[in-house]
C-alpha atoms as a PDB file:
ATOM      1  CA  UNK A   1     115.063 143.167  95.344  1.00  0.00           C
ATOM      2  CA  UNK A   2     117.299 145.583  97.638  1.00  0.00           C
ATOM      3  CA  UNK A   3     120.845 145.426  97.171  1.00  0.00           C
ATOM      4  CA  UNK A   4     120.967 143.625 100.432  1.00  0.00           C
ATOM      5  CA  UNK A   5     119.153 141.216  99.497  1.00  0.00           C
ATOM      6  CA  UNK A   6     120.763 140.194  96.729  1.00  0.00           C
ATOM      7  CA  UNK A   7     123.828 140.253  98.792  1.00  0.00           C
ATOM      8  CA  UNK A   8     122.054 137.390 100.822  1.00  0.00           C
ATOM      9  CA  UNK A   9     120.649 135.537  97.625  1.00  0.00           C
ATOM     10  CA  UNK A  10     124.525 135.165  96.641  1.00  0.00           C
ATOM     11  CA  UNK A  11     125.825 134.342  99.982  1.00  0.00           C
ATOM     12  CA  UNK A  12     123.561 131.820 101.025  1.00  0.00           C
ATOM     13  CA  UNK A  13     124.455 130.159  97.259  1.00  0.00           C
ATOM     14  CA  UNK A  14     127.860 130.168  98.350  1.00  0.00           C
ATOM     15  CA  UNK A  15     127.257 128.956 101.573  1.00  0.00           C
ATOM     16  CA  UNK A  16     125.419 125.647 100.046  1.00  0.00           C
ATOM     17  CA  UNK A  17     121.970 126.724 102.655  1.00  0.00           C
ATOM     18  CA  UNK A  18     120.129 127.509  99.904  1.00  0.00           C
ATOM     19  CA  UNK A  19     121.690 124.730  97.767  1.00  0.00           C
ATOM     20  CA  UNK A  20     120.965 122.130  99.875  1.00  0.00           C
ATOM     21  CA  UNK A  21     117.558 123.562 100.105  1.00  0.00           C
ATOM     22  CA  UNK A  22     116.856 122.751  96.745  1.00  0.00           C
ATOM     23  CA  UNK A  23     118.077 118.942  97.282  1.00  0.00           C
ATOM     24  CA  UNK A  24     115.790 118.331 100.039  1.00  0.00           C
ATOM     25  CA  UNK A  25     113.006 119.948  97.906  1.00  0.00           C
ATOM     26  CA  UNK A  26     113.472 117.855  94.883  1.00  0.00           C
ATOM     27  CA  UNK A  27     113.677 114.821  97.503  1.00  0.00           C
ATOM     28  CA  UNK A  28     110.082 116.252  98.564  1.00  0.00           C
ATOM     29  CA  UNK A  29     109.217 116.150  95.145  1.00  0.00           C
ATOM     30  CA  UNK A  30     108.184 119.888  95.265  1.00  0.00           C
ATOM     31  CA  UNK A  31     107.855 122.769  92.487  1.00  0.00           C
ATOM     32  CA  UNK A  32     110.116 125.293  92.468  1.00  0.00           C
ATOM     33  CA  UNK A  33     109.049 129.506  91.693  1.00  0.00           C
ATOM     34  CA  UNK A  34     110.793 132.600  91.988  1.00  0.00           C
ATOM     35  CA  UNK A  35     109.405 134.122  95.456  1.00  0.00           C
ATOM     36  CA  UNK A  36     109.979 137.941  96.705  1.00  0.00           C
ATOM     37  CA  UNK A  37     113.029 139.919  97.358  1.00  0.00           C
ATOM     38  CA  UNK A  38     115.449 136.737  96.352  1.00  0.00           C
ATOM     39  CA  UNK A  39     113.625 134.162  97.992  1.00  0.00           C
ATOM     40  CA  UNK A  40     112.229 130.797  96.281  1.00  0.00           C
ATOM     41  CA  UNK A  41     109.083 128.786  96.845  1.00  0.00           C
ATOM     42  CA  UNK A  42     109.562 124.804  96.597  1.00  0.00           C
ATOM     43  CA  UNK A  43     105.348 124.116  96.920  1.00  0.00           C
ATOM     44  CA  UNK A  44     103.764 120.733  97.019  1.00  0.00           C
ATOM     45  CA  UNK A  45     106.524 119.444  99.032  1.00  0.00           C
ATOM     46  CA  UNK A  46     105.395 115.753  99.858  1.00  0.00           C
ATOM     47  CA  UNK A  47     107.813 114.623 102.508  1.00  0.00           C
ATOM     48  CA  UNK A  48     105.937 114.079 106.117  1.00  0.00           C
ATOM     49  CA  UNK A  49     109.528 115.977 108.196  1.00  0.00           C
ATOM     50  CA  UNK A  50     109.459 118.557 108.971  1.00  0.00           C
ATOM     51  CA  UNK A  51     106.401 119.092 110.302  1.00  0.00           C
ATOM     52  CA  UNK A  52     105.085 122.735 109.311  1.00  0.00           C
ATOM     53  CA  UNK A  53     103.669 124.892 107.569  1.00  0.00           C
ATOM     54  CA  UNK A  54     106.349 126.386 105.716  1.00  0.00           C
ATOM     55  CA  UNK A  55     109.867 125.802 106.521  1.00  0.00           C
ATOM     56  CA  UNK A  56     112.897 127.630 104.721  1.00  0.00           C
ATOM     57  CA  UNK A  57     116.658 126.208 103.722  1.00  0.00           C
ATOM     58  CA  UNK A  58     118.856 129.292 102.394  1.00  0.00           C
ATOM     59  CA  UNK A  59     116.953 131.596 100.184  1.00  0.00           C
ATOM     60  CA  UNK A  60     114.306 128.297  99.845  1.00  0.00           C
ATOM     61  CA  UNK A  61     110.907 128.416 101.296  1.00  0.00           C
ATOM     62  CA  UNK A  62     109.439 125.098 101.180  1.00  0.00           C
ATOM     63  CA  UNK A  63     105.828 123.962 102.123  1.00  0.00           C
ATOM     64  CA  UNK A  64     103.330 121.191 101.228  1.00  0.00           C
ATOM     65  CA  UNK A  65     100.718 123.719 100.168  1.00  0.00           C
ATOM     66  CA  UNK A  66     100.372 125.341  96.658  1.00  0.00           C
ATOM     67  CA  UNK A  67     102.192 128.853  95.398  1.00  0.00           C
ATOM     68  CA  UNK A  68      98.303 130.582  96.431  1.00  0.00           C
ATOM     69  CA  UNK A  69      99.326 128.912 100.177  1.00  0.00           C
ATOM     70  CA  UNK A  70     101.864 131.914 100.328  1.00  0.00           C
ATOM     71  CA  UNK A  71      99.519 134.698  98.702  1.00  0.00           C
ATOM     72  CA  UNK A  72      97.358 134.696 101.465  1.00  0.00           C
ATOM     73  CA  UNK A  73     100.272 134.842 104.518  1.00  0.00           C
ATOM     74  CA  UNK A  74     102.463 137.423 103.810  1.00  0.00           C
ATOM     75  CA  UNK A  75     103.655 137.829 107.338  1.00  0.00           C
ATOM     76  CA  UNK A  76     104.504 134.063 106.869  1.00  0.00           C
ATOM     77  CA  UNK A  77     106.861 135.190 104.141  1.00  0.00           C
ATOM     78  CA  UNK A  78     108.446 137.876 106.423  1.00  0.00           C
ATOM     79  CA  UNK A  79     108.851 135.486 108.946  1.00  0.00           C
ATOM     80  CA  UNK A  80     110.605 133.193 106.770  1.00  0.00           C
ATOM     81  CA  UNK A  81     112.828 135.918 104.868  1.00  0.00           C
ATOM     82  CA  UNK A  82     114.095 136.301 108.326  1.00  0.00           C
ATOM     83  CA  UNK A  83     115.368 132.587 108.320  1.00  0.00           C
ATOM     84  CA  UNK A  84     117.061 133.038 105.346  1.00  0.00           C
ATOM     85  CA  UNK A  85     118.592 136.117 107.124  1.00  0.00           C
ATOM     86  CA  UNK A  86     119.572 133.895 109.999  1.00  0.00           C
ATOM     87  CA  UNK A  87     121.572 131.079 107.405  1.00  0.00           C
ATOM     88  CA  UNK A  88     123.007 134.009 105.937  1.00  0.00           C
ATOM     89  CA  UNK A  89     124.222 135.256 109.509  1.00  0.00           C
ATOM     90  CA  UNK A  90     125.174 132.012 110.373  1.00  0.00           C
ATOM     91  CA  UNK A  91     127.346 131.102 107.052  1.00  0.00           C
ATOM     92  CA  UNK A  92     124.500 128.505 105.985  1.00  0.00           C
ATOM     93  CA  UNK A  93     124.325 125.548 106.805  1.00  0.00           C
ATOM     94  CA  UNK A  94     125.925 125.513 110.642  1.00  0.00           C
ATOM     95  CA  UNK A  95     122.013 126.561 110.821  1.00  0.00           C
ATOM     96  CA  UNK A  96     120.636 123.448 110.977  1.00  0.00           C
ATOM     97  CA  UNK A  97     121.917 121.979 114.160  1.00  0.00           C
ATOM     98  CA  UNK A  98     122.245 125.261 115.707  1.00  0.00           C
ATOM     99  CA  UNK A  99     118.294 124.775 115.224  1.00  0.00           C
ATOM    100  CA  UNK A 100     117.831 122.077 116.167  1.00  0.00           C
ATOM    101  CA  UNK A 101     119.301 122.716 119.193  1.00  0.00           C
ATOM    102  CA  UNK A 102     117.377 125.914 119.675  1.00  0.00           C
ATOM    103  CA  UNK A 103     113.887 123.939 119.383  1.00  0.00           C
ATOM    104  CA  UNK A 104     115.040 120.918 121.455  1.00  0.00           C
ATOM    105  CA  UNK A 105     115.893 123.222 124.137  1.00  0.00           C
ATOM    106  CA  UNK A 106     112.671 124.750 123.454  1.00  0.00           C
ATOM    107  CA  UNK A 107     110.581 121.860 123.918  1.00  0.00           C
ATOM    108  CA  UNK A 108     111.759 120.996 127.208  1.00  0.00           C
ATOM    109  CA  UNK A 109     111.878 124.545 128.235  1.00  0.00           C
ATOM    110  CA  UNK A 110     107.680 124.853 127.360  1.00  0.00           C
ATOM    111  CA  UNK A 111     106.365 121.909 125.760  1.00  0.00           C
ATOM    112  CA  UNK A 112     107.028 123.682 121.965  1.00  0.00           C
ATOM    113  CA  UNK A 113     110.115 123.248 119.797  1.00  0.00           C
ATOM    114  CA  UNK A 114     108.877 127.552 119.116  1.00  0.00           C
ATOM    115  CA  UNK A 115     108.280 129.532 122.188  1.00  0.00           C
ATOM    116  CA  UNK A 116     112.005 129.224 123.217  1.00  0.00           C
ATOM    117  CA  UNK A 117     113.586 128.989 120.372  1.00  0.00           C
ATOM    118  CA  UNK A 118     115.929 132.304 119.444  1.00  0.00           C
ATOM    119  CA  UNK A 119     115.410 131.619 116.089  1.00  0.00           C
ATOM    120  CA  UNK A 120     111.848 131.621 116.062  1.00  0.00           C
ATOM    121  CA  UNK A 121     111.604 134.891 118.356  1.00  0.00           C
ATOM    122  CA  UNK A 122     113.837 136.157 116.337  1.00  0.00           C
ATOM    123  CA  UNK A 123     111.763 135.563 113.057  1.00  0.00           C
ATOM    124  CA  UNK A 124     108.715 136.498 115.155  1.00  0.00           C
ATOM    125  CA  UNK A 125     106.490 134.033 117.070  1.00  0.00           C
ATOM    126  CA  UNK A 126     103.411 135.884 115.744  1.00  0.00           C
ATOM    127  CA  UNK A 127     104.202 136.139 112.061  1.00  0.00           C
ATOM    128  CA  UNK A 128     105.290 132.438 111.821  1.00  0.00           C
ATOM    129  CA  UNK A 129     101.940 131.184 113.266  1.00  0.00           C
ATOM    130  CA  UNK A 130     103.229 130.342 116.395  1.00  0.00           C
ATOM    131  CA  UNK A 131     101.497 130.811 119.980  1.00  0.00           C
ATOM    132  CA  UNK A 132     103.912 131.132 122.920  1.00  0.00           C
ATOM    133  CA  UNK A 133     103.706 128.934 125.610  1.00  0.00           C
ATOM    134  CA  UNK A 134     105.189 130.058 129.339  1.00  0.00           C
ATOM    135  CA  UNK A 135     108.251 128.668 130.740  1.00  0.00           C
ATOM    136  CA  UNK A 136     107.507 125.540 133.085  1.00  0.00           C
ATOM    137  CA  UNK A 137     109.366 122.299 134.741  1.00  0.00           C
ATOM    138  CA  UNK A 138     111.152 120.091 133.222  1.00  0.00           C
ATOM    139  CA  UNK A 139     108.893 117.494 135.107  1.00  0.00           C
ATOM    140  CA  UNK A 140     105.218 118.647 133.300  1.00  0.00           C
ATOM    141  CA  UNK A 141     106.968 118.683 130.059  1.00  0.00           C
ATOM    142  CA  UNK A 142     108.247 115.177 130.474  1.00  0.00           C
ATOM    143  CA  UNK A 143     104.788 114.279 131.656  1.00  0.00           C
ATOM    144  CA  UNK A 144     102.892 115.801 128.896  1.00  0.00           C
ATOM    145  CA  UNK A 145     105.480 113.882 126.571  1.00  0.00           C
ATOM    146  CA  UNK A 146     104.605 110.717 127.791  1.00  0.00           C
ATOM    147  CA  UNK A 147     100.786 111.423 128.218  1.00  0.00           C
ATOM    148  CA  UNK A 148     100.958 112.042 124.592  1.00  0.00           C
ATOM    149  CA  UNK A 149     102.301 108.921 123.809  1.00  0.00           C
ATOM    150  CA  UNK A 150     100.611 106.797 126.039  1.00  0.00           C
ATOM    151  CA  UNK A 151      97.145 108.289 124.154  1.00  0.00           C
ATOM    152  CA  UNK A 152      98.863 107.507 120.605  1.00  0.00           C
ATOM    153  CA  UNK A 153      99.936 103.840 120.711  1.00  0.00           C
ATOM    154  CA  UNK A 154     102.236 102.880 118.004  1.00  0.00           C
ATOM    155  CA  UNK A 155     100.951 100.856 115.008  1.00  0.00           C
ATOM    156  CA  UNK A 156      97.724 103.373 114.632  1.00  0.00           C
END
């Protein structure tokens, strides 16, 4: 671990990102392992939001998949260190809504809570799985939302 990055391991302690990390990870029921260059792996996480892959809190990487998921995706992890990089930037947990915000915006911008999302770019569409969609109306997006839902009734 650079001396950097232990500057952000302690920072985003102190900032209660990586903190409250760890809560929603034992609320996910997951396993917790020491990770890379200060980061930690929650694995087995069993709650059904968010929906990913791999998601981080803090210095927290959390994913439904085993430790072996992370093994075979290390640009994953360097997309996700970045994350942590971003909480640390951000002083934690002001993070989160800044996010969410970030993907909403995102979603109506293209369809995808990713492909406009600075947070994601920033971390690196590619390395995070993600495929980037182009910019269209807010009118298509609105109809693909409700196309979507109209093909996935509720109750099934």
């Amino acid at each position: 671990m650079s001396g950097w990055q232990a500057v952000k391991l302690v920072v985003n302690t102190i900032n209660l990102s990586t903190l409250t990390g760890v809560l929603v990870g034992v609320l996910g029921r997951a396993r917790f392992s020491r990770g890379p260059r200060g980061l930690f792996y929650a694995t087995g996480y069993r709650l059904k939001f968010p929906v990913a892959g791999a998601f981080t809190i803090g210095n927290l990487i959390l994913t439904k998949h085993d430790r072996a998921y992370f093994d075979e995706q290390p640009t994953l992890i360097k997309h996700e260190e970045r994350h942590s990089w971003q909480y640390f930037c951000l002083i934690g947990l002001p993070m989160l809504p800044l996010y969410i915000l970030a993907a909403s915006w995102s979603l109506l911008r293209t369809g995808c809570p990713a492909s406009r999302n600075i947070f994601e770019r920033l971390a690196g569409l590619d390395d995070g799985g993600y495929t980037e969609y182009p910019v269209q109306s807010l009118g298509k997006t609105l109809s693909q939302a409700f196309s979507a839902l109209r093909s996935h009734p509720r109750g099934q």
